[in-house]
PDBML (XML) file of the C-alpha atoms, coordinates in Angstrom:
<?xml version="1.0" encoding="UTF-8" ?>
<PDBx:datablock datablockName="MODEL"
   xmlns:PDBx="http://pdbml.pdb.org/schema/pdbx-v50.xsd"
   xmlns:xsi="http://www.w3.org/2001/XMLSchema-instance"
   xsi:schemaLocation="http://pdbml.pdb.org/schema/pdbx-v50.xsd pdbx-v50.xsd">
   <PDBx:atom_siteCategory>
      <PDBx:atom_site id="1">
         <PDBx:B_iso_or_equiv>0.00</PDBx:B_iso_or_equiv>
         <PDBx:Cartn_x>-142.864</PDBx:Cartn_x>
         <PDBx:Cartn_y>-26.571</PDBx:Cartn_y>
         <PDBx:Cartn_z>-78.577</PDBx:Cartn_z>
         <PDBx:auth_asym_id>A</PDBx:auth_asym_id>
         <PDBx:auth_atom_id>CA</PDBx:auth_atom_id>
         <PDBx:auth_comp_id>UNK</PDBx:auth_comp_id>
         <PDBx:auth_seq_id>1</PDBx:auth_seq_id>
         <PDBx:group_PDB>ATOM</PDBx:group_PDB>
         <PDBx:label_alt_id xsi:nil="true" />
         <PDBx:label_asym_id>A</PDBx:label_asym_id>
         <PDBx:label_atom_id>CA</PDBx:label_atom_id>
         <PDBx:label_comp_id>UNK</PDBx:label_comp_id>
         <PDBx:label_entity_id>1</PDBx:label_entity_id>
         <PDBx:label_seq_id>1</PDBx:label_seq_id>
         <PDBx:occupancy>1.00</PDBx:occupancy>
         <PDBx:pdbx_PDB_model_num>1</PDBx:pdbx_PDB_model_num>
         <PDBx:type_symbol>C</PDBx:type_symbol>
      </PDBx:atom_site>
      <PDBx:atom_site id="2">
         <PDBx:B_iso_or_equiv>0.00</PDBx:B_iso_or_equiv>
         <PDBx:Cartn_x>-142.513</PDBx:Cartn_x>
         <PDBx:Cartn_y>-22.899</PDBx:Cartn_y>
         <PDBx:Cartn_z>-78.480</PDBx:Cartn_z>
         <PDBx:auth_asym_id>A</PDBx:auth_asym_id>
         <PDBx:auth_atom_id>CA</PDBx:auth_atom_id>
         <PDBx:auth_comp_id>UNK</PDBx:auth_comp_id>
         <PDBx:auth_seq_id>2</PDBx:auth_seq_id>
         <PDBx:group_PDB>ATOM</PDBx:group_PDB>
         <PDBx:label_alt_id xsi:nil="true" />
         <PDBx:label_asym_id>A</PDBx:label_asym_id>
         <PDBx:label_atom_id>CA</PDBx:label_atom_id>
         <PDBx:label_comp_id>UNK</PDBx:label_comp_id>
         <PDBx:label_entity_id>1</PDBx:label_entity_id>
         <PDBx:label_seq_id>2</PDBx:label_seq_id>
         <PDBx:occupancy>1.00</PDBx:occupancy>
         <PDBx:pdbx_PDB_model_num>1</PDBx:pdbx_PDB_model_num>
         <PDBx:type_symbol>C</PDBx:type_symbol>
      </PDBx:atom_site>
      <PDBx:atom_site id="3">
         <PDBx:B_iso_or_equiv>0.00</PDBx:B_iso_or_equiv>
         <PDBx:Cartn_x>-139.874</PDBx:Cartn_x>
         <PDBx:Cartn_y>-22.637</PDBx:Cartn_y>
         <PDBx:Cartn_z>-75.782</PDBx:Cartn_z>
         <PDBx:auth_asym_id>A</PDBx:auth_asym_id>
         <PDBx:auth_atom_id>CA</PDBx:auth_atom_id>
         <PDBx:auth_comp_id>UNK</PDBx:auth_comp_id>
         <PDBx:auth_seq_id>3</PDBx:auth_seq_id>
         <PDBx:group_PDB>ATOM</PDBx:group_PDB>
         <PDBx:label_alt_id xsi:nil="true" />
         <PDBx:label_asym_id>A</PDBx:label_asym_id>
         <PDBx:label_atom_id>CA</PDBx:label_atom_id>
         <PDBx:label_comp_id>UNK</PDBx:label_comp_id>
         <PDBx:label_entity_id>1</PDBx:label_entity_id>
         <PDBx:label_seq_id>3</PDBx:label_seq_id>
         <PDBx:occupancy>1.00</PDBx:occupancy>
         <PDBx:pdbx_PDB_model_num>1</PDBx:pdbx_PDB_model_num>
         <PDBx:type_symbol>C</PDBx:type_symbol>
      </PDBx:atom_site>
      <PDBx:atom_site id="4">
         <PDBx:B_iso_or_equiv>0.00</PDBx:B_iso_or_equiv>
         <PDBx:Cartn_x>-138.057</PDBx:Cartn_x>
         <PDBx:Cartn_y>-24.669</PDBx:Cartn_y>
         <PDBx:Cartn_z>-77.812</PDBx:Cartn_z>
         <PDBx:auth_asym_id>A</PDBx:auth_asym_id>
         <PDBx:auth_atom_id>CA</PDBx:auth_atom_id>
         <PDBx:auth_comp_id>UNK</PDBx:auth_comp_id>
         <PDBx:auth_seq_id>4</PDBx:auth_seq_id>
         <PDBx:group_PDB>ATOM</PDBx:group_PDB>
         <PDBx:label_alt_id xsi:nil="true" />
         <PDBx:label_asym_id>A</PDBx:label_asym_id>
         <PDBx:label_atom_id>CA</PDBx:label_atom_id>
         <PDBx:label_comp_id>UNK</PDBx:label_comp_id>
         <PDBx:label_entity_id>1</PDBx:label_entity_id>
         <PDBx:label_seq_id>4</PDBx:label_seq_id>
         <PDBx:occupancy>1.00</PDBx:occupancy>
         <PDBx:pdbx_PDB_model_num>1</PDBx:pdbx_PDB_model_num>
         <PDBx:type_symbol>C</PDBx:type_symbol>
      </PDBx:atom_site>
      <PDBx:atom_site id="5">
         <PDBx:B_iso_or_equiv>0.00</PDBx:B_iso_or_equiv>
         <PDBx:Cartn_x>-138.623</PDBx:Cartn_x>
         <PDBx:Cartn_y>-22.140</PDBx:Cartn_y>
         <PDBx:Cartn_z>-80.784</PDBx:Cartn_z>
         <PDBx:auth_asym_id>A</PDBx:auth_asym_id>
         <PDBx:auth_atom_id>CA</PDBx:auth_atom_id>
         <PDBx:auth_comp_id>UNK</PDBx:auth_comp_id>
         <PDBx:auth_seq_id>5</PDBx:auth_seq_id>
         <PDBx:group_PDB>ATOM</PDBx:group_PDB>
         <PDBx:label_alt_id xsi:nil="true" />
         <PDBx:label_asym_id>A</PDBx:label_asym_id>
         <PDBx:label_atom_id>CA</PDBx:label_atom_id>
         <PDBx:label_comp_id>UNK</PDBx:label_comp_id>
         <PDBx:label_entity_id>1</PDBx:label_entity_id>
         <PDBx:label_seq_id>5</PDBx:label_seq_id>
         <PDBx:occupancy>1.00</PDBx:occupancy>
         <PDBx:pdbx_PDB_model_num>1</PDBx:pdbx_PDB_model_num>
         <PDBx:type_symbol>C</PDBx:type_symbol>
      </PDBx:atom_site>
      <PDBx:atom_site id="6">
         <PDBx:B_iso_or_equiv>0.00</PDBx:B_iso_or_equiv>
         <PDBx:Cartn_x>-138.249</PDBx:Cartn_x>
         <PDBx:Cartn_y>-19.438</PDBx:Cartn_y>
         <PDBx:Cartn_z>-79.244</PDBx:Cartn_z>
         <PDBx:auth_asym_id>A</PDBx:auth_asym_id>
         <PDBx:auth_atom_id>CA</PDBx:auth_atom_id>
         <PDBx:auth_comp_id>UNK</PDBx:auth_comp_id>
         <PDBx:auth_seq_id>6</PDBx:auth_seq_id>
         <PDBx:group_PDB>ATOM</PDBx:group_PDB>
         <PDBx:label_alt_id xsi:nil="true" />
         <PDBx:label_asym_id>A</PDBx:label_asym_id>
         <PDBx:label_atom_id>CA</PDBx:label_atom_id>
         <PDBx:label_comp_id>UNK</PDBx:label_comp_id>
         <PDBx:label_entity_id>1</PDBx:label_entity_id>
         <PDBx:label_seq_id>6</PDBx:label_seq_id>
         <PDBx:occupancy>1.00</PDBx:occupancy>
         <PDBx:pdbx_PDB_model_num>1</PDBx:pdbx_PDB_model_num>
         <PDBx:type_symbol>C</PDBx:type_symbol>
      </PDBx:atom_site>
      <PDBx:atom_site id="7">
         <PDBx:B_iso_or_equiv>0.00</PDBx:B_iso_or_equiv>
         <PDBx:Cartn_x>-134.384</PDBx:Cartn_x>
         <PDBx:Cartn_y>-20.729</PDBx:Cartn_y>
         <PDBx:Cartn_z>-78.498</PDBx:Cartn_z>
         <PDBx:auth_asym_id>A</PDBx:auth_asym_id>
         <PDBx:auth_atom_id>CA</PDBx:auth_atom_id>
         <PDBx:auth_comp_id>UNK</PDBx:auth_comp_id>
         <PDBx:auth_seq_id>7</PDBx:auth_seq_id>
         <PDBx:group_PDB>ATOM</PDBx:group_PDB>
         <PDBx:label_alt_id xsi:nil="true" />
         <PDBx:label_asym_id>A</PDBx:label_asym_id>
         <PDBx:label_atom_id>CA</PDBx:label_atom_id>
         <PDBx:label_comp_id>UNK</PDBx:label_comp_id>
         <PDBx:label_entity_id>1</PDBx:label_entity_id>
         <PDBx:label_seq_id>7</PDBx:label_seq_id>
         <PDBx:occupancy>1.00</PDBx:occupancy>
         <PDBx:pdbx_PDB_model_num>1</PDBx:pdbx_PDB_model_num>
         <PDBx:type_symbol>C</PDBx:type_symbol>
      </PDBx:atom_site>
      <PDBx:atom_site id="8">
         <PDBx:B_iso_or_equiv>0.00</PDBx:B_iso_or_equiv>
         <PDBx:Cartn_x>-133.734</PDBx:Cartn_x>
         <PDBx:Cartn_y>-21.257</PDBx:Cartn_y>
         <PDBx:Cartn_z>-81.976</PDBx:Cartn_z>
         <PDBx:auth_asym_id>A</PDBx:auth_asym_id>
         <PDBx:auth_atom_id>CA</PDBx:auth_atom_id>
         <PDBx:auth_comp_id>UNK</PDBx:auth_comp_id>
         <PDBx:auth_seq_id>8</PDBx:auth_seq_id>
         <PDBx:group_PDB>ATOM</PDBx:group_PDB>
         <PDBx:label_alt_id xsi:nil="true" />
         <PDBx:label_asym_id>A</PDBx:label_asym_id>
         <PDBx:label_atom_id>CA</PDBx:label_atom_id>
         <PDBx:label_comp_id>UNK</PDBx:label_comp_id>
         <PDBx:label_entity_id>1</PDBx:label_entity_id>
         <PDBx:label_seq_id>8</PDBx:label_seq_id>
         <PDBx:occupancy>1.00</PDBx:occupancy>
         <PDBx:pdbx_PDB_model_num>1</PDBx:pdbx_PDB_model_num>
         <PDBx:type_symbol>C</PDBx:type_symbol>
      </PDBx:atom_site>
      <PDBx:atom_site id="9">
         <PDBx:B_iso_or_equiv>0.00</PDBx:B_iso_or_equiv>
         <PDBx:Cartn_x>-135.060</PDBx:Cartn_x>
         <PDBx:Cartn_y>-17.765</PDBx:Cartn_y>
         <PDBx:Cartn_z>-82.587</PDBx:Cartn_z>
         <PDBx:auth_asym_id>A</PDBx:auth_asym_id>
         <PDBx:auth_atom_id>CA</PDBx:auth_atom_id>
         <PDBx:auth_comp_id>UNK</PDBx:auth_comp_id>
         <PDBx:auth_seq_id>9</PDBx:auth_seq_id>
         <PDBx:group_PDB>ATOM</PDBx:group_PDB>
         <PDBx:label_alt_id xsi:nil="true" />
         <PDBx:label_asym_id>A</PDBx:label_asym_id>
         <PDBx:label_atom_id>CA</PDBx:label_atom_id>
         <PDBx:label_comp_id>UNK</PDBx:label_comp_id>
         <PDBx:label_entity_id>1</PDBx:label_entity_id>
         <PDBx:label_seq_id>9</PDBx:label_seq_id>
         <PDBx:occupancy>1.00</PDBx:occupancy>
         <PDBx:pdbx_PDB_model_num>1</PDBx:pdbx_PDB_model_num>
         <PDBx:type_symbol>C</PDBx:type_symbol>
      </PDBx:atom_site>
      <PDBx:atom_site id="10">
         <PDBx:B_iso_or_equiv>0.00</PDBx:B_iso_or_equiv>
         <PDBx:Cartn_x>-132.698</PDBx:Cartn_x>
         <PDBx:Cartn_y>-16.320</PDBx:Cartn_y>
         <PDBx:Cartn_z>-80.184</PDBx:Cartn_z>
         <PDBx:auth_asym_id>A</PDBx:auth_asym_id>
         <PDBx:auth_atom_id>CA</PDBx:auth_atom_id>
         <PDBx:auth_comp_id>UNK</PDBx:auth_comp_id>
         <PDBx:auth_seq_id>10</PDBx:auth_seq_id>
         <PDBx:group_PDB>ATOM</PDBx:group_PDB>
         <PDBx:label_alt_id xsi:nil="true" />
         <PDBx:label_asym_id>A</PDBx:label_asym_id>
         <PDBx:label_atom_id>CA</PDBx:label_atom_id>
         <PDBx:label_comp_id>UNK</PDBx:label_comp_id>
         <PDBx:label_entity_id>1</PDBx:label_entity_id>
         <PDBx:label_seq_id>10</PDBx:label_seq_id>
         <PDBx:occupancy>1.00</PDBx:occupancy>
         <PDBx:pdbx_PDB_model_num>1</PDBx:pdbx_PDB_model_num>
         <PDBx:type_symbol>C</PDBx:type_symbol>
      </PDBx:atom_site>
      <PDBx:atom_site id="11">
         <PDBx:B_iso_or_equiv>0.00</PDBx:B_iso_or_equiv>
         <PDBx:Cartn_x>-129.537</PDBx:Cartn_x>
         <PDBx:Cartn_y>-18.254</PDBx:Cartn_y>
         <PDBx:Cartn_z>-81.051</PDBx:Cartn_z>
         <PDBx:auth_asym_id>A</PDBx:auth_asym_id>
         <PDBx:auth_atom_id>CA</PDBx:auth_atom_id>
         <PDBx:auth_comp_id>UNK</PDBx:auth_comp_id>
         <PDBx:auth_seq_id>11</PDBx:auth_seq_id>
         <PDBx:group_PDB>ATOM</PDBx:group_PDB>
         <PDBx:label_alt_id xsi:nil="true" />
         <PDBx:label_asym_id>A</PDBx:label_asym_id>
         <PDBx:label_atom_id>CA</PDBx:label_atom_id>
         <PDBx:label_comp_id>UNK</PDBx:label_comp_id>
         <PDBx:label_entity_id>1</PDBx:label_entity_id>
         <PDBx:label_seq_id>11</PDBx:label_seq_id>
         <PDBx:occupancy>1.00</PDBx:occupancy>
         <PDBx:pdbx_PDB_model_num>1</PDBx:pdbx_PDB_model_num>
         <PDBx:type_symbol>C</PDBx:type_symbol>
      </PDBx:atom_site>
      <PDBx:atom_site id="12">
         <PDBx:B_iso_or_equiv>0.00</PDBx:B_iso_or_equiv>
         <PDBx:Cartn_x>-130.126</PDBx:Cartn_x>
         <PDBx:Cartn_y>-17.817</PDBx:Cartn_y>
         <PDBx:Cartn_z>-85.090</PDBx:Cartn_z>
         <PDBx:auth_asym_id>A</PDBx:auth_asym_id>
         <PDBx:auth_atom_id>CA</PDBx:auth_atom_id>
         <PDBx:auth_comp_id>UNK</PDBx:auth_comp_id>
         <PDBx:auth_seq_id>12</PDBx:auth_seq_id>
         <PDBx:group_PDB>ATOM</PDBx:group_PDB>
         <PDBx:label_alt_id xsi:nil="true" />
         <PDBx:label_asym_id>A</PDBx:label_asym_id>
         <PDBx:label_atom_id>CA</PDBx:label_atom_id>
         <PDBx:label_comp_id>UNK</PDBx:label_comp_id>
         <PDBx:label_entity_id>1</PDBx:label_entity_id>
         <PDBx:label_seq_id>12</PDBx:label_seq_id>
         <PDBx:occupancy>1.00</PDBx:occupancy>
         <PDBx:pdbx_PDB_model_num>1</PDBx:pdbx_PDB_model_num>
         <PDBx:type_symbol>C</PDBx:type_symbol>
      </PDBx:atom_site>
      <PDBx:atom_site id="13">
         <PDBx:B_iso_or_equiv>0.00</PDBx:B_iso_or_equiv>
         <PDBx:Cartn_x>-127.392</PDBx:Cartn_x>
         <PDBx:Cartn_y>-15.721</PDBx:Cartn_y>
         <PDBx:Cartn_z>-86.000</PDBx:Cartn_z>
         <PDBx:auth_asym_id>A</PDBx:auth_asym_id>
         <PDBx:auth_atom_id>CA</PDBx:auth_atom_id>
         <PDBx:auth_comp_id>UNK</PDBx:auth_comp_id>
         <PDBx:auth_seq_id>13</PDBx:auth_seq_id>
         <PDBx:group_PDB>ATOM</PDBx:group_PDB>
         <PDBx:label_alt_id xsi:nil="true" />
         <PDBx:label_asym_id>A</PDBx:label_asym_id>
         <PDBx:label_atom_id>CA</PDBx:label_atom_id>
         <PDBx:label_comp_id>UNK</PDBx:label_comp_id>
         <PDBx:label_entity_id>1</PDBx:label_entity_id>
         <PDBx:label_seq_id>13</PDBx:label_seq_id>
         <PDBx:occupancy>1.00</PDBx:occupancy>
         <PDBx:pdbx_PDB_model_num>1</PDBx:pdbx_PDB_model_num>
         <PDBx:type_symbol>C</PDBx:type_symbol>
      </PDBx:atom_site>
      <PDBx:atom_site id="14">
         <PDBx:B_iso_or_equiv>0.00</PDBx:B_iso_or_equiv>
         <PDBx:Cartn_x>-125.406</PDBx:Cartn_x>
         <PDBx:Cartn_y>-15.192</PDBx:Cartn_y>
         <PDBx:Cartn_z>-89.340</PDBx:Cartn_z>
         <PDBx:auth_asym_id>A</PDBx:auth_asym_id>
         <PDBx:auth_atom_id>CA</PDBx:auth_atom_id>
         <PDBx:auth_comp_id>UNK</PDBx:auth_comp_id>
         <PDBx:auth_seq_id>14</PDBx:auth_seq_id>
         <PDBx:group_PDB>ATOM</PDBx:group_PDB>
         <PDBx:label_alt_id xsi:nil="true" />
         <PDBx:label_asym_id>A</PDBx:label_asym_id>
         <PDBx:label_atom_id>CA</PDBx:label_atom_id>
         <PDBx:label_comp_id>UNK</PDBx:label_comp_id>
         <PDBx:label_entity_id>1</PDBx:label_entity_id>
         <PDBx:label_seq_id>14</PDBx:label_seq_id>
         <PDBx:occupancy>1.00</PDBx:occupancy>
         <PDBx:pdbx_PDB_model_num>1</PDBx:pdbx_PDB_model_num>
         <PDBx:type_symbol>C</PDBx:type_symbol>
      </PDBx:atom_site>
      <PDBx:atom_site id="15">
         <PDBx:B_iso_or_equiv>0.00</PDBx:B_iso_or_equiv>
         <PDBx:Cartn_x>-124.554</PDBx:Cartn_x>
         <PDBx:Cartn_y>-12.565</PDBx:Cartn_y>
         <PDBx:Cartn_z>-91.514</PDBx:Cartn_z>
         <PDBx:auth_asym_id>A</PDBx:auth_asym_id>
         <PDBx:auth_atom_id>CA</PDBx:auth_atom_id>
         <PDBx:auth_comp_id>UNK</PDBx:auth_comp_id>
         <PDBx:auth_seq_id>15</PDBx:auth_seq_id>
         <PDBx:group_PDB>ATOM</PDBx:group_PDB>
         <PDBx:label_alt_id xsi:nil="true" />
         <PDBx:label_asym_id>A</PDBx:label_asym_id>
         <PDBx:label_atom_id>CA</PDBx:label_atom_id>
         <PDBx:label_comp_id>UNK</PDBx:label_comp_id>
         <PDBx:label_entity_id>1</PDBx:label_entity_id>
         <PDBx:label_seq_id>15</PDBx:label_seq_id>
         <PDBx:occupancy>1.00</PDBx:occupancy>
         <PDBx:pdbx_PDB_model_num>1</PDBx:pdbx_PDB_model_num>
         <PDBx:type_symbol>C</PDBx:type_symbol>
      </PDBx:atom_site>
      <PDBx:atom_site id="16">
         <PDBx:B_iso_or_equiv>0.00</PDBx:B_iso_or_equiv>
         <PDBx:Cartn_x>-127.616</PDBx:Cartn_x>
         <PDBx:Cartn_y>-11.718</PDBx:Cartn_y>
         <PDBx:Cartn_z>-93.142</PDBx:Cartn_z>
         <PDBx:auth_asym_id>A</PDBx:auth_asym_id>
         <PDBx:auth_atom_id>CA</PDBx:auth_atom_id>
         <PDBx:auth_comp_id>UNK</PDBx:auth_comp_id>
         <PDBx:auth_seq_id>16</PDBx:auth_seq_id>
         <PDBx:group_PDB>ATOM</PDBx:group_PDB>
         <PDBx:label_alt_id xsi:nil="true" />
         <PDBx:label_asym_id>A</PDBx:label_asym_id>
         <PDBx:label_atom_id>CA</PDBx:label_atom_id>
         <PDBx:label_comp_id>UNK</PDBx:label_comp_id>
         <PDBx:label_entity_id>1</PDBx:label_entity_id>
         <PDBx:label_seq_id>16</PDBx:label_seq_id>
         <PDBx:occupancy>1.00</PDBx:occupancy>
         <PDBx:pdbx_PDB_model_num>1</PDBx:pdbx_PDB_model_num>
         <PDBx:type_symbol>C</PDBx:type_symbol>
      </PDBx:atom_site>
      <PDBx:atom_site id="17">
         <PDBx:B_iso_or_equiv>0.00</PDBx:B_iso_or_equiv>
         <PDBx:Cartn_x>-131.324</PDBx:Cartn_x>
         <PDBx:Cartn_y>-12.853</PDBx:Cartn_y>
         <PDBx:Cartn_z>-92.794</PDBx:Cartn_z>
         <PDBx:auth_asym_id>A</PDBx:auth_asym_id>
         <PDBx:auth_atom_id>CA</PDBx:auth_atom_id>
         <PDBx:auth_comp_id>UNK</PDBx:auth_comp_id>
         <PDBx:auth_seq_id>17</PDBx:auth_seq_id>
         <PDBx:group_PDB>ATOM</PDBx:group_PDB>
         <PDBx:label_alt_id xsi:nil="true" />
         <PDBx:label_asym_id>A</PDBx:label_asym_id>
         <PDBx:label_atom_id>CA</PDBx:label_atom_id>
         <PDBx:label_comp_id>UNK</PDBx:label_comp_id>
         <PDBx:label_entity_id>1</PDBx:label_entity_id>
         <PDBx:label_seq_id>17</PDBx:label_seq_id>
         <PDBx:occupancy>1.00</PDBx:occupancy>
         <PDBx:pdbx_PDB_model_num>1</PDBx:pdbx_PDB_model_num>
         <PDBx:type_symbol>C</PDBx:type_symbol>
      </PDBx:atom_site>
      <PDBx:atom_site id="18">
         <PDBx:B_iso_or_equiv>0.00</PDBx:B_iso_or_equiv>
         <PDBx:Cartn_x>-131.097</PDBx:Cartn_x>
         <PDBx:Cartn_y>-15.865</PDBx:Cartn_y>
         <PDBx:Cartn_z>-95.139</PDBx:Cartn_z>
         <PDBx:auth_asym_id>A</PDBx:auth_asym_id>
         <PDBx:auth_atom_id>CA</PDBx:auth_atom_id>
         <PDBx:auth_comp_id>UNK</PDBx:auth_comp_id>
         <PDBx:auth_seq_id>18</PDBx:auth_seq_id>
         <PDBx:group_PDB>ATOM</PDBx:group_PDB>
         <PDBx:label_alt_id xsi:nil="true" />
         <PDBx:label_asym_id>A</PDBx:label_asym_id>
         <PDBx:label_atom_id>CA</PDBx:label_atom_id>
         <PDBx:label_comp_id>UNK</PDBx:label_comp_id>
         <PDBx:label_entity_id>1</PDBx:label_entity_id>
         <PDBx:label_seq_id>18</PDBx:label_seq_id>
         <PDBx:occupancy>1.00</PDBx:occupancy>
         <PDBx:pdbx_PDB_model_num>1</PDBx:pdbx_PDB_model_num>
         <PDBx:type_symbol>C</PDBx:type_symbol>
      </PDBx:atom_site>
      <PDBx:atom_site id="19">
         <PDBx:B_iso_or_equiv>0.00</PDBx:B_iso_or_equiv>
         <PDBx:Cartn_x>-128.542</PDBx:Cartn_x>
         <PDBx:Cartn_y>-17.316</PDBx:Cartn_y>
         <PDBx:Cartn_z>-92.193</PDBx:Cartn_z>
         <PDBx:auth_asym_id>A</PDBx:auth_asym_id>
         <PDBx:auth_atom_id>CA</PDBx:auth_atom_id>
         <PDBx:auth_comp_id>UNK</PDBx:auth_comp_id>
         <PDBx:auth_seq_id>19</PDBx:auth_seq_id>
         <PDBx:group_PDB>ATOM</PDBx:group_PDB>
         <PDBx:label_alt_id xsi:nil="true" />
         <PDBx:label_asym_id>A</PDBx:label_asym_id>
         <PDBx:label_atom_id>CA</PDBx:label_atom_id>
         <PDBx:label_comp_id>UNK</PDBx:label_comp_id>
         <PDBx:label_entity_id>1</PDBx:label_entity_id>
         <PDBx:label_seq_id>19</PDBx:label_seq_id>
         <PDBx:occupancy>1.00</PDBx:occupancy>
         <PDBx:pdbx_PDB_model_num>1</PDBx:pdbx_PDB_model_num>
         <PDBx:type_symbol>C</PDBx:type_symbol>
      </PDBx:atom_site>
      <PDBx:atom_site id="20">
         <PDBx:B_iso_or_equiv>0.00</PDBx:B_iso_or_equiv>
         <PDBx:Cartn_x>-130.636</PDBx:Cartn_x>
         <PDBx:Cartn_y>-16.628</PDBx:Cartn_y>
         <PDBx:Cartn_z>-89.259</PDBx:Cartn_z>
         <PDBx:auth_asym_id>A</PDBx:auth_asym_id>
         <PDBx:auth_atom_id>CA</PDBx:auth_atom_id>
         <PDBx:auth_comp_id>UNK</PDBx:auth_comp_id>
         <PDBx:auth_seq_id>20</PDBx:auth_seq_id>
         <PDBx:group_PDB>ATOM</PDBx:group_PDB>
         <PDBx:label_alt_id xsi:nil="true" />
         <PDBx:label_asym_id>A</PDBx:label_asym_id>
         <PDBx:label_atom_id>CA</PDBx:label_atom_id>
         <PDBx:label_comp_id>UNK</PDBx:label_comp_id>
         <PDBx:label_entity_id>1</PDBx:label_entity_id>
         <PDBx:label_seq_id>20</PDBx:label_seq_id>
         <PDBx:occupancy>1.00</PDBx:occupancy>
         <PDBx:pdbx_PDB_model_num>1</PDBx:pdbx_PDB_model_num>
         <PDBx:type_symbol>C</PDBx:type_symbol>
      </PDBx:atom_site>
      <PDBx:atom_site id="21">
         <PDBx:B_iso_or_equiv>0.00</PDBx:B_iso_or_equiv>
         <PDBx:Cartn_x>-133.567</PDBx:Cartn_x>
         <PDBx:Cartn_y>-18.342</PDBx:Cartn_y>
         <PDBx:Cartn_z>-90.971</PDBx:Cartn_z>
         <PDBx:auth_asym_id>A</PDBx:auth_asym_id>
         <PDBx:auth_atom_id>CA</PDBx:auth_atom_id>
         <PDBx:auth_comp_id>UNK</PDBx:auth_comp_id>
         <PDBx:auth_seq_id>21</PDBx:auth_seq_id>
         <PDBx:group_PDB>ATOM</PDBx:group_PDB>
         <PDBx:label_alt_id xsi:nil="true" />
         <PDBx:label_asym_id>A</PDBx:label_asym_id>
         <PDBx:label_atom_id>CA</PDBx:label_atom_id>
         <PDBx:label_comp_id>UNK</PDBx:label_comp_id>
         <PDBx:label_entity_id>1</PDBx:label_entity_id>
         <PDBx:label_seq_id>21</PDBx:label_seq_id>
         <PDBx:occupancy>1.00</PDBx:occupancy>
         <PDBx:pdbx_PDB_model_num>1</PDBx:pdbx_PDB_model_num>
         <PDBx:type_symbol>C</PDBx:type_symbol>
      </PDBx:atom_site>
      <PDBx:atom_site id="22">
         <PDBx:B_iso_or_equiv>0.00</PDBx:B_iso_or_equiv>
         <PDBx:Cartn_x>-131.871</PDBx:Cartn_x>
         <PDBx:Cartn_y>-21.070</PDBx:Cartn_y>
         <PDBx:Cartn_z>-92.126</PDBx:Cartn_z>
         <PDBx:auth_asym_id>A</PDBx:auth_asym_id>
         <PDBx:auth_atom_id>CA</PDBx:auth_atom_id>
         <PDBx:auth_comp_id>UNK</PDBx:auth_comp_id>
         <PDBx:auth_seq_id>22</PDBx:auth_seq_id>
         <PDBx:group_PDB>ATOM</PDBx:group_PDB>
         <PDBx:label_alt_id xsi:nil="true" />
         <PDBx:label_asym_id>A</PDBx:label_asym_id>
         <PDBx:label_atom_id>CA</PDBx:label_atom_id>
         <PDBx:label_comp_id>UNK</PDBx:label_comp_id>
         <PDBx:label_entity_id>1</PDBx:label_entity_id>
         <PDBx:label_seq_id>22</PDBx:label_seq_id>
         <PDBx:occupancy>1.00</PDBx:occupancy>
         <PDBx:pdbx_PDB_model_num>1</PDBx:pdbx_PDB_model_num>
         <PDBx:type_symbol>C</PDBx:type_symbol>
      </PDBx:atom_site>
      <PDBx:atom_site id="23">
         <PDBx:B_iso_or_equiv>0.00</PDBx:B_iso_or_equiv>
         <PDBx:Cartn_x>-130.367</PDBx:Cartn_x>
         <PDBx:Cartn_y>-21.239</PDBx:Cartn_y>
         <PDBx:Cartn_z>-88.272</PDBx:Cartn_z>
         <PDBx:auth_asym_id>A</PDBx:auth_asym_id>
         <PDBx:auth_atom_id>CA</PDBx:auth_atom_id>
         <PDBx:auth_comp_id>UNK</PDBx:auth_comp_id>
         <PDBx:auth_seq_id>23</PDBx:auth_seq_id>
         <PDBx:group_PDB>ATOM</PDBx:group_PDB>
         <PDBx:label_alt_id xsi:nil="true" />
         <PDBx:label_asym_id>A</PDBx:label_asym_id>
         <PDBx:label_atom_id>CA</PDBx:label_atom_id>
         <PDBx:label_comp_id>UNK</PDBx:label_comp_id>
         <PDBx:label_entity_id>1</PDBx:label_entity_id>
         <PDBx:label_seq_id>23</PDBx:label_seq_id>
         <PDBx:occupancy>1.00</PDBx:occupancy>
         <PDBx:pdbx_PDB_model_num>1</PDBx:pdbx_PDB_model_num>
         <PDBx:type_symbol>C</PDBx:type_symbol>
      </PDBx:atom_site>
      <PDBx:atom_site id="24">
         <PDBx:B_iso_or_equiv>0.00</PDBx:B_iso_or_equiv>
         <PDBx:Cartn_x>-134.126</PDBx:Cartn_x>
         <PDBx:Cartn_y>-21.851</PDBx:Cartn_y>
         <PDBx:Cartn_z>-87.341</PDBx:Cartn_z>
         <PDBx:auth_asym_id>A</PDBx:auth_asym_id>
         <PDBx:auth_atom_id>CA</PDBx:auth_atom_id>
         <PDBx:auth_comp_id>UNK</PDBx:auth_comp_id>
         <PDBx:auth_seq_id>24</PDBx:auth_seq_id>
         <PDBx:group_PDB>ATOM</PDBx:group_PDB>
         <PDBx:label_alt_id xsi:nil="true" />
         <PDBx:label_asym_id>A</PDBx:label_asym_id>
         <PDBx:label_atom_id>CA</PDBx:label_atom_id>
         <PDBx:label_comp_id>UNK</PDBx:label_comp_id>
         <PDBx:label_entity_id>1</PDBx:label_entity_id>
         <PDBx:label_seq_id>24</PDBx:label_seq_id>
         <PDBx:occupancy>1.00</PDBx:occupancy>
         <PDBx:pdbx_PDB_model_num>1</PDBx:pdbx_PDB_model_num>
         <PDBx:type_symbol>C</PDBx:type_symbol>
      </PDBx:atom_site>
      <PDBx:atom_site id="25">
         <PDBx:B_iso_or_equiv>0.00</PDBx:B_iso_or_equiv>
         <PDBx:Cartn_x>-134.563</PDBx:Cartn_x>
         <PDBx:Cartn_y>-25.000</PDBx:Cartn_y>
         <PDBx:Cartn_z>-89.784</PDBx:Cartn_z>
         <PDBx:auth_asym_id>A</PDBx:auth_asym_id>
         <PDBx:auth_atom_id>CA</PDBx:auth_atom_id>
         <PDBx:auth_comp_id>UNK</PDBx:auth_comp_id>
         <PDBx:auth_seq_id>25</PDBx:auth_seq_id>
         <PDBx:group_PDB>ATOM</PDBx:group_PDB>
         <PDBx:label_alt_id xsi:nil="true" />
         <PDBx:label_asym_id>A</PDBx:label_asym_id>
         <PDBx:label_atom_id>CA</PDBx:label_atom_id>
         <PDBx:label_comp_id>UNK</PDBx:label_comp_id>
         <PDBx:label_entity_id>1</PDBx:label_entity_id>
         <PDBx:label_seq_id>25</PDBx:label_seq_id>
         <PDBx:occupancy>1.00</PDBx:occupancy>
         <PDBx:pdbx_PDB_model_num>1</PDBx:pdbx_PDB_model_num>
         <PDBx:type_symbol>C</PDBx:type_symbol>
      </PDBx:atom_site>
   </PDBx:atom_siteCategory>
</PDBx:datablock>
């Protein structure tokens, strides 16, 4: 769902982009 998104998009961190997206999968 997209609360459930929206979490991951808020708790992907990392040191550069490629971290944060691959937080979100």
């Amino acid at each position: 769902g997209y609360e459930g998104m929206r979490r991951l998009f808020h708790g992907a961190t990392g040191k550069d982009s490629n971290d944060c997206c691959q937080a979100v999968f």
